[in-house]
Protein backbone atom coordinates (compact mmCIF):
# COMPACT_ATOMS: atom_id res chain seq x y z
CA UNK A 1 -2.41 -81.34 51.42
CA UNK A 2 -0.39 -78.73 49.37
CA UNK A 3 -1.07 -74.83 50.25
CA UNK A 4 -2.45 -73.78 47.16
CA UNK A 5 -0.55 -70.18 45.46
CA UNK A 6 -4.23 -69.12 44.01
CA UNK A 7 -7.61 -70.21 45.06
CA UNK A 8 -9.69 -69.43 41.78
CA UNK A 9 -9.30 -68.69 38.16
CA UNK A 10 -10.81 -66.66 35.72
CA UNK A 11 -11.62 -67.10 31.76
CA UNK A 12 -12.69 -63.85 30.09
CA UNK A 13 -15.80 -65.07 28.01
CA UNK A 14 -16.56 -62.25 26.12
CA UNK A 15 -16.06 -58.17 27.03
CA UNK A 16 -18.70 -58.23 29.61
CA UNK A 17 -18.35 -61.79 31.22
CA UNK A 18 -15.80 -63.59 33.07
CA UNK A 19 -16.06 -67.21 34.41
CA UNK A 20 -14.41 -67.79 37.81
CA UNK A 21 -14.10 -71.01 39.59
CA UNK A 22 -12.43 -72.60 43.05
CA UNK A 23 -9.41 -74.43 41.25
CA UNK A 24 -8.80 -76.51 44.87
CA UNK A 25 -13.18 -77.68 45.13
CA UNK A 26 -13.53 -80.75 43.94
CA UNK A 27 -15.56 -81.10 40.45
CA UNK A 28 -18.89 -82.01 42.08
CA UNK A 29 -18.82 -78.72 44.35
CA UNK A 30 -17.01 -76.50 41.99
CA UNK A 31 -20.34 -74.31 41.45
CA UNK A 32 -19.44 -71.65 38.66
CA UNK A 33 -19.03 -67.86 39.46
CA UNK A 34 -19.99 -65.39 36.91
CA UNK A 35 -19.12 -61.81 37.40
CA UNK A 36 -20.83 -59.38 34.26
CA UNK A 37 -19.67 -56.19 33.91
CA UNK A 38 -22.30 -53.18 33.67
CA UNK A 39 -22.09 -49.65 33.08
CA UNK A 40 -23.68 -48.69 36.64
CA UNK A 41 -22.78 -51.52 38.41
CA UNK A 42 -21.53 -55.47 38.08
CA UNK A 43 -23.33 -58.79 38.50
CA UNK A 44 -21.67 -61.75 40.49
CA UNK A 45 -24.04 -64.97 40.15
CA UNK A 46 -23.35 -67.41 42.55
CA UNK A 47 -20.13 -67.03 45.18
CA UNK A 48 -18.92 -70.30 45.68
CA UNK A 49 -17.87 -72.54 48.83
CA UNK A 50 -16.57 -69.50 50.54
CA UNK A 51 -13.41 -71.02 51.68
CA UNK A 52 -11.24 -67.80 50.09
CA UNK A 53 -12.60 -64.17 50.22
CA UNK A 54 -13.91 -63.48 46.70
CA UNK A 55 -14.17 -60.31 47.12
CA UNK A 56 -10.49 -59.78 47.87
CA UNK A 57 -10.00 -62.33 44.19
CA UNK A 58 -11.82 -59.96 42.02
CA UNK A 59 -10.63 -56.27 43.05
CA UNK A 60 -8.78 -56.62 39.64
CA UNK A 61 -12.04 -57.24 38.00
CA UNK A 62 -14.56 -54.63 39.49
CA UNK A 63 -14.09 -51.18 40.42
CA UNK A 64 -18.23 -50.53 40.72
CA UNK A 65 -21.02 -51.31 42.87
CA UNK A 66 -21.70 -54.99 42.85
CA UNK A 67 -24.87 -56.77 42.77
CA UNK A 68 -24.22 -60.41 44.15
CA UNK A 69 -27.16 -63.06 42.63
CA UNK A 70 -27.59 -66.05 44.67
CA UNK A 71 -29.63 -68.61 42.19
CA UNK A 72 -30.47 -70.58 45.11
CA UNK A 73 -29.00 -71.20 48.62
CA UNK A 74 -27.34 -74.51 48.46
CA UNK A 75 -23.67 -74.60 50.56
CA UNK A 76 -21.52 -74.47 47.29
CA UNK A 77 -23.21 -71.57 45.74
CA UNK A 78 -23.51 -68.67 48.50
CA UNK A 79 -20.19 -68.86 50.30
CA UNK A 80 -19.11 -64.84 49.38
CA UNK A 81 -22.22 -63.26 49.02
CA UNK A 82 -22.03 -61.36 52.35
CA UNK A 83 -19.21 -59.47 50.94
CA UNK A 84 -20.61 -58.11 48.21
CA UNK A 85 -22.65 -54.39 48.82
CA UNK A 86 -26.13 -56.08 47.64
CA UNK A 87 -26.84 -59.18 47.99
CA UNK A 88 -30.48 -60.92 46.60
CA UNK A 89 -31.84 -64.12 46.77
CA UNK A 90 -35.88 -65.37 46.12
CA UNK A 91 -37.93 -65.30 49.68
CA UNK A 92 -37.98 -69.29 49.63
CA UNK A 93 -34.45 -69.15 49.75
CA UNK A 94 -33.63 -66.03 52.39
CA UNK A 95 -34.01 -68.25 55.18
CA UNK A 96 -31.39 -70.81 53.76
CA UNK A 97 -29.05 -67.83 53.16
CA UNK A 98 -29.58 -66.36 56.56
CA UNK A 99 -28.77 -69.59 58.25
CA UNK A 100 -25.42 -70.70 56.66
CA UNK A 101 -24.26 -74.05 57.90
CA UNK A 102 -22.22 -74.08 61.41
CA UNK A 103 -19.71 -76.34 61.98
CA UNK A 104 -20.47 -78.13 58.62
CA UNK A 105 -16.93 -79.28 57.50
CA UNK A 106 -15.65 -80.14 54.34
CA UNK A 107 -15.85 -83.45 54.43
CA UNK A 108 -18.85 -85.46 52.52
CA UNK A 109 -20.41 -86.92 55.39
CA UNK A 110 -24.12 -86.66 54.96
CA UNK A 111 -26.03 -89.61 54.28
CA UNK A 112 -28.85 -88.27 52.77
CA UNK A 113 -26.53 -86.45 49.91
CA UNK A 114 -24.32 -89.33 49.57
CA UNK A 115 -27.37 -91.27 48.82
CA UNK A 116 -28.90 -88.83 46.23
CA UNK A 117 -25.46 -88.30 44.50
CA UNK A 118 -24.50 -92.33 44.11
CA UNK A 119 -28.31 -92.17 42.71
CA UNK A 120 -27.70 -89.59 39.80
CA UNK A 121 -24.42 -91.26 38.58
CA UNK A 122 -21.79 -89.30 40.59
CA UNK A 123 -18.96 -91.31 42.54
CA UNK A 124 -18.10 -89.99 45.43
CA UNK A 125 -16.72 -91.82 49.06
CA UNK A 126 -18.03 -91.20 52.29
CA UNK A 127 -15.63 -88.57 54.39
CA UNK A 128 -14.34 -87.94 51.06
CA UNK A 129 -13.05 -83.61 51.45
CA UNK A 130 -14.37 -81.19 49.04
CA UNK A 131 -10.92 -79.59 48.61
CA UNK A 132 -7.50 -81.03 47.00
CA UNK A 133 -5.32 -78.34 48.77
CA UNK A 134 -5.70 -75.67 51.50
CA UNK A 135 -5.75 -72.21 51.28
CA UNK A 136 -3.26 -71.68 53.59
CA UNK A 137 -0.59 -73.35 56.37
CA UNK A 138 -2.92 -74.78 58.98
CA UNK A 139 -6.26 -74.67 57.53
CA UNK A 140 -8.40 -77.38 59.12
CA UNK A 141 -11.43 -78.47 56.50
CA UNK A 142 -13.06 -79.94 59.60
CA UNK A 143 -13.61 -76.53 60.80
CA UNK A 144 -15.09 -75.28 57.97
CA UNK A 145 -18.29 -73.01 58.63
CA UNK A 146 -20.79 -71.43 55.78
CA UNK A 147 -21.15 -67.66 56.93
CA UNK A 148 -24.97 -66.55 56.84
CA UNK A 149 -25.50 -64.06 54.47
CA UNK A 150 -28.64 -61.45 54.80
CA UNK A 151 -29.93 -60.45 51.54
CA UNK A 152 -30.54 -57.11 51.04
CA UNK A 153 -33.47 -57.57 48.37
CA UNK A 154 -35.64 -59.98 47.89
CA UNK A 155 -36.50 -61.01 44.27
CA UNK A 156 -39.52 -62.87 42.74
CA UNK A 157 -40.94 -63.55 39.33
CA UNK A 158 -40.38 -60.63 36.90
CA UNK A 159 -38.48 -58.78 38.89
CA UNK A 160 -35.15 -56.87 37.00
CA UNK A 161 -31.81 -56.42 37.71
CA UNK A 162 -30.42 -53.12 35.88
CA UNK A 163 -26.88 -52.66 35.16
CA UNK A 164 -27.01 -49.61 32.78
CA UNK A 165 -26.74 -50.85 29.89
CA UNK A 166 -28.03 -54.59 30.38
CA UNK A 167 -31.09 -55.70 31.95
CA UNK A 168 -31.73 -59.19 33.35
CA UNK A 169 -35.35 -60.54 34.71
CA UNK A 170 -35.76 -63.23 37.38
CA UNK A 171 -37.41 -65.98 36.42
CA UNK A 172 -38.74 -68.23 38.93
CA UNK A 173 -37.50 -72.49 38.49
CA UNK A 174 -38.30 -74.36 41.28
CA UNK A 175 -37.24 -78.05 41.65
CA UNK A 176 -33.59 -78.63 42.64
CA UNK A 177 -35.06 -75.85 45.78
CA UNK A 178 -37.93 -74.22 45.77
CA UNK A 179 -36.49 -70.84 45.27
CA UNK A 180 -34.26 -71.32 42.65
CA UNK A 181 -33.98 -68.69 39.89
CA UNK A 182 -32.61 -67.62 36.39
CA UNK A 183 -31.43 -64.56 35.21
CA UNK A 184 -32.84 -63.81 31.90
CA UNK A 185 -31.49 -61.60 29.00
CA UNK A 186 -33.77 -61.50 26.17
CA UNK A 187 -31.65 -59.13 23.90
CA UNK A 188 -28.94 -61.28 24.10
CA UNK A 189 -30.59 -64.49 24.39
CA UNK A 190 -28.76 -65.21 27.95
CA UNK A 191 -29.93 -67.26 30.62
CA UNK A 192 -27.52 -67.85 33.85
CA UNK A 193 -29.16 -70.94 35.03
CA UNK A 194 -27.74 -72.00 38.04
CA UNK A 195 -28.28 -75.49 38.75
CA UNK A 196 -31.88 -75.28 37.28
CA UNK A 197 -30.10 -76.78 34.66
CA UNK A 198 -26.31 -77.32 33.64
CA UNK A 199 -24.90 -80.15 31.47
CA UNK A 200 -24.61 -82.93 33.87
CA UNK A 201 -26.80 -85.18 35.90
CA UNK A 202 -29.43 -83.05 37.58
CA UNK A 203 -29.78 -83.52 40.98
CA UNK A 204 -33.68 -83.56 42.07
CA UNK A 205 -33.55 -85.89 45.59
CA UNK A 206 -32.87 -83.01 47.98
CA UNK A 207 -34.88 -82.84 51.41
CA UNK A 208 -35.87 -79.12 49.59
CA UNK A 209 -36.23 -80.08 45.95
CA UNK A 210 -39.52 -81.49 44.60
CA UNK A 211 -39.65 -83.15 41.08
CA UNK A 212 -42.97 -82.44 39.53
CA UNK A 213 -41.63 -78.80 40.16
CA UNK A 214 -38.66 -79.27 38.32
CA UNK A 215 -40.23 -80.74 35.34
CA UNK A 216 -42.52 -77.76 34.98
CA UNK A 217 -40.01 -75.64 35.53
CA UNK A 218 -37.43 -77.43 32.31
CA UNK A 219 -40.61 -77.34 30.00
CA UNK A 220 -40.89 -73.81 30.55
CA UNK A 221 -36.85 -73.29 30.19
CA UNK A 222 -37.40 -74.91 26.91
CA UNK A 223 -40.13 -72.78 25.41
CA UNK A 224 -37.85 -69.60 26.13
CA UNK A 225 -35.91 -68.28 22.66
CA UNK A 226 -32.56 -69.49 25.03
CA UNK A 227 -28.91 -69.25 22.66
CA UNK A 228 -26.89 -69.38 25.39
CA UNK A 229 -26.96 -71.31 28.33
CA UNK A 230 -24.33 -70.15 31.55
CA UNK A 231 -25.40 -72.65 34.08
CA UNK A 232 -24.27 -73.71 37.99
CA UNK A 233 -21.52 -76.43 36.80
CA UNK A 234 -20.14 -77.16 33.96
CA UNK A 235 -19.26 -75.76 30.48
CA UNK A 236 -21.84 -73.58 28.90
CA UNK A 237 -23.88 -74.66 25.98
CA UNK A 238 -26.54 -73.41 23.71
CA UNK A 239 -30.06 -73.58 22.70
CA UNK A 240 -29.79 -77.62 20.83
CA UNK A 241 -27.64 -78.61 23.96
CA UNK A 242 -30.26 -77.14 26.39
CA UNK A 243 -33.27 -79.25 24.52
CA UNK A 244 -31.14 -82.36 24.55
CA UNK A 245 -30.76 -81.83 28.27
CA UNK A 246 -34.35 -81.09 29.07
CA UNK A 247 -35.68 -83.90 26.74
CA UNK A 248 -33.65 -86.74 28.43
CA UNK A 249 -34.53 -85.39 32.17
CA UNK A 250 -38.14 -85.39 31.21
CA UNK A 251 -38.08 -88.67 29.48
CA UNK A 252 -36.11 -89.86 32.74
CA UNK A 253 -39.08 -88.59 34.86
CA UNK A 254 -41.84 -90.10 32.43
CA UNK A 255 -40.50 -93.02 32.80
């Protein structure tokens, strides 16, 4: 593989939020990163694979305390939170977090997420490596290892998360895991989704997720006054997407 010159990149989305992905994960693990600026203190939802200090990315970026939101605890979404000075995650998910994966590799080599990825529509190959270069001379993917991260708070239902001048409430969306969350803005109509949902196939086969969960949770998600939709994957989208989405899943399920 090529050494890659710059592990992620950044889009400025509006004044306050900036999108940051791993350029080098492939599609299927590229979880996006949002960091939101505050007036106290910054937001990053979701760290990524963790191959590439993200911290050391986004010094340009934030020069204030930094509040690091895990929406749930799955491999490609909490690589960097341990870096970050607070770092929160729902209880159902703390032990997930805490745990990492040792010795896990970057290579797709479990069966049992093979098996529930060929069933939602995505192609992958067995062995096939979740990065298309390295982030530097003699990095082995083999050896890859997700760090545990402790959280620092633990967040539930209701709960807020106060940046000075914007506010966002947990909301509690079990199904894909059982602690997954959103963070809610209801003066702006924002909802950073994670991979409660996103615009792609929704992935609901995990050992963790349970599906009766998740379509409770997406019926709920659609009776909230959403406009904009920042989810785990994928480009963002807005409140007629987001019905779309949750109408097909839920016709999926009926069926």
């Amino acid at each position: 593989m090529q050494i890659a010159e710059r592990w992620y990149d950044f889009r400025r989305i509006d004044d306050d939020i900036t999108l940051i992905w791993e350029q080098h994960v492939i599609p299927l693990m590229r979880c996006n990163i949002w960091h939101v600026r505050g007036r106290d203190r910054d937001m990053i939802v979701d760290t990524g694979m963790g191959v590439v200090s993200l911290r050391d990315a986004t010094r340009h970026l934030i020069d204030k305390p930094v509040t690091a939101a895990a929406t749930h605890a799955h491999i490609d979404h909490v690589g960097c939170h341990g870096e970050f000075e607070e770092c929160l995650v729902h209880p159902l998910e703390a032990d997930a977090l805490r745990a990492g994966k040792p010795d896990y590799g970057l290579y797709l080599s479990d069966p049992v997420l093979l098996q529930e990825l060929a069933r939602a529509g995505y192609r992958c190959k067995a062995n096939q490596c979740f990065i298309t270069a390295l982030p530097h001379e003699g990095y082995d993917p083999g050896a890859y290892s997700l760090h545990g991260s402790t959280a620092t708070r633990l967040v539930e239902e209701g709960d807020m998360i106060d940046l000075g001048d914007r506010r966002f409430e947990i909301l509690h969306f079990p199904g894909h895991s059982p602690g997954s969350i959103g963070l809610w803005e209801e003066e702006t109509g924002t909802l950073f989704s994670g991979d409660c949902i996103y615009d792609g196939a929704l992935l609901d086969g995990f050992s963790d997720s349970n599906i009766a969960d998740y379509c409770a949770s997406l019926k709920r998600l659609g009776d909230l006054p959403v406009r904009t939709v920042h989810g785990g994957h994928e480009p963002s989208f807005g409140r007629d997407r987001l019905h779309a989405l949750i109408d097909a899943y839920l016709a999926r399920r009926d069926r």
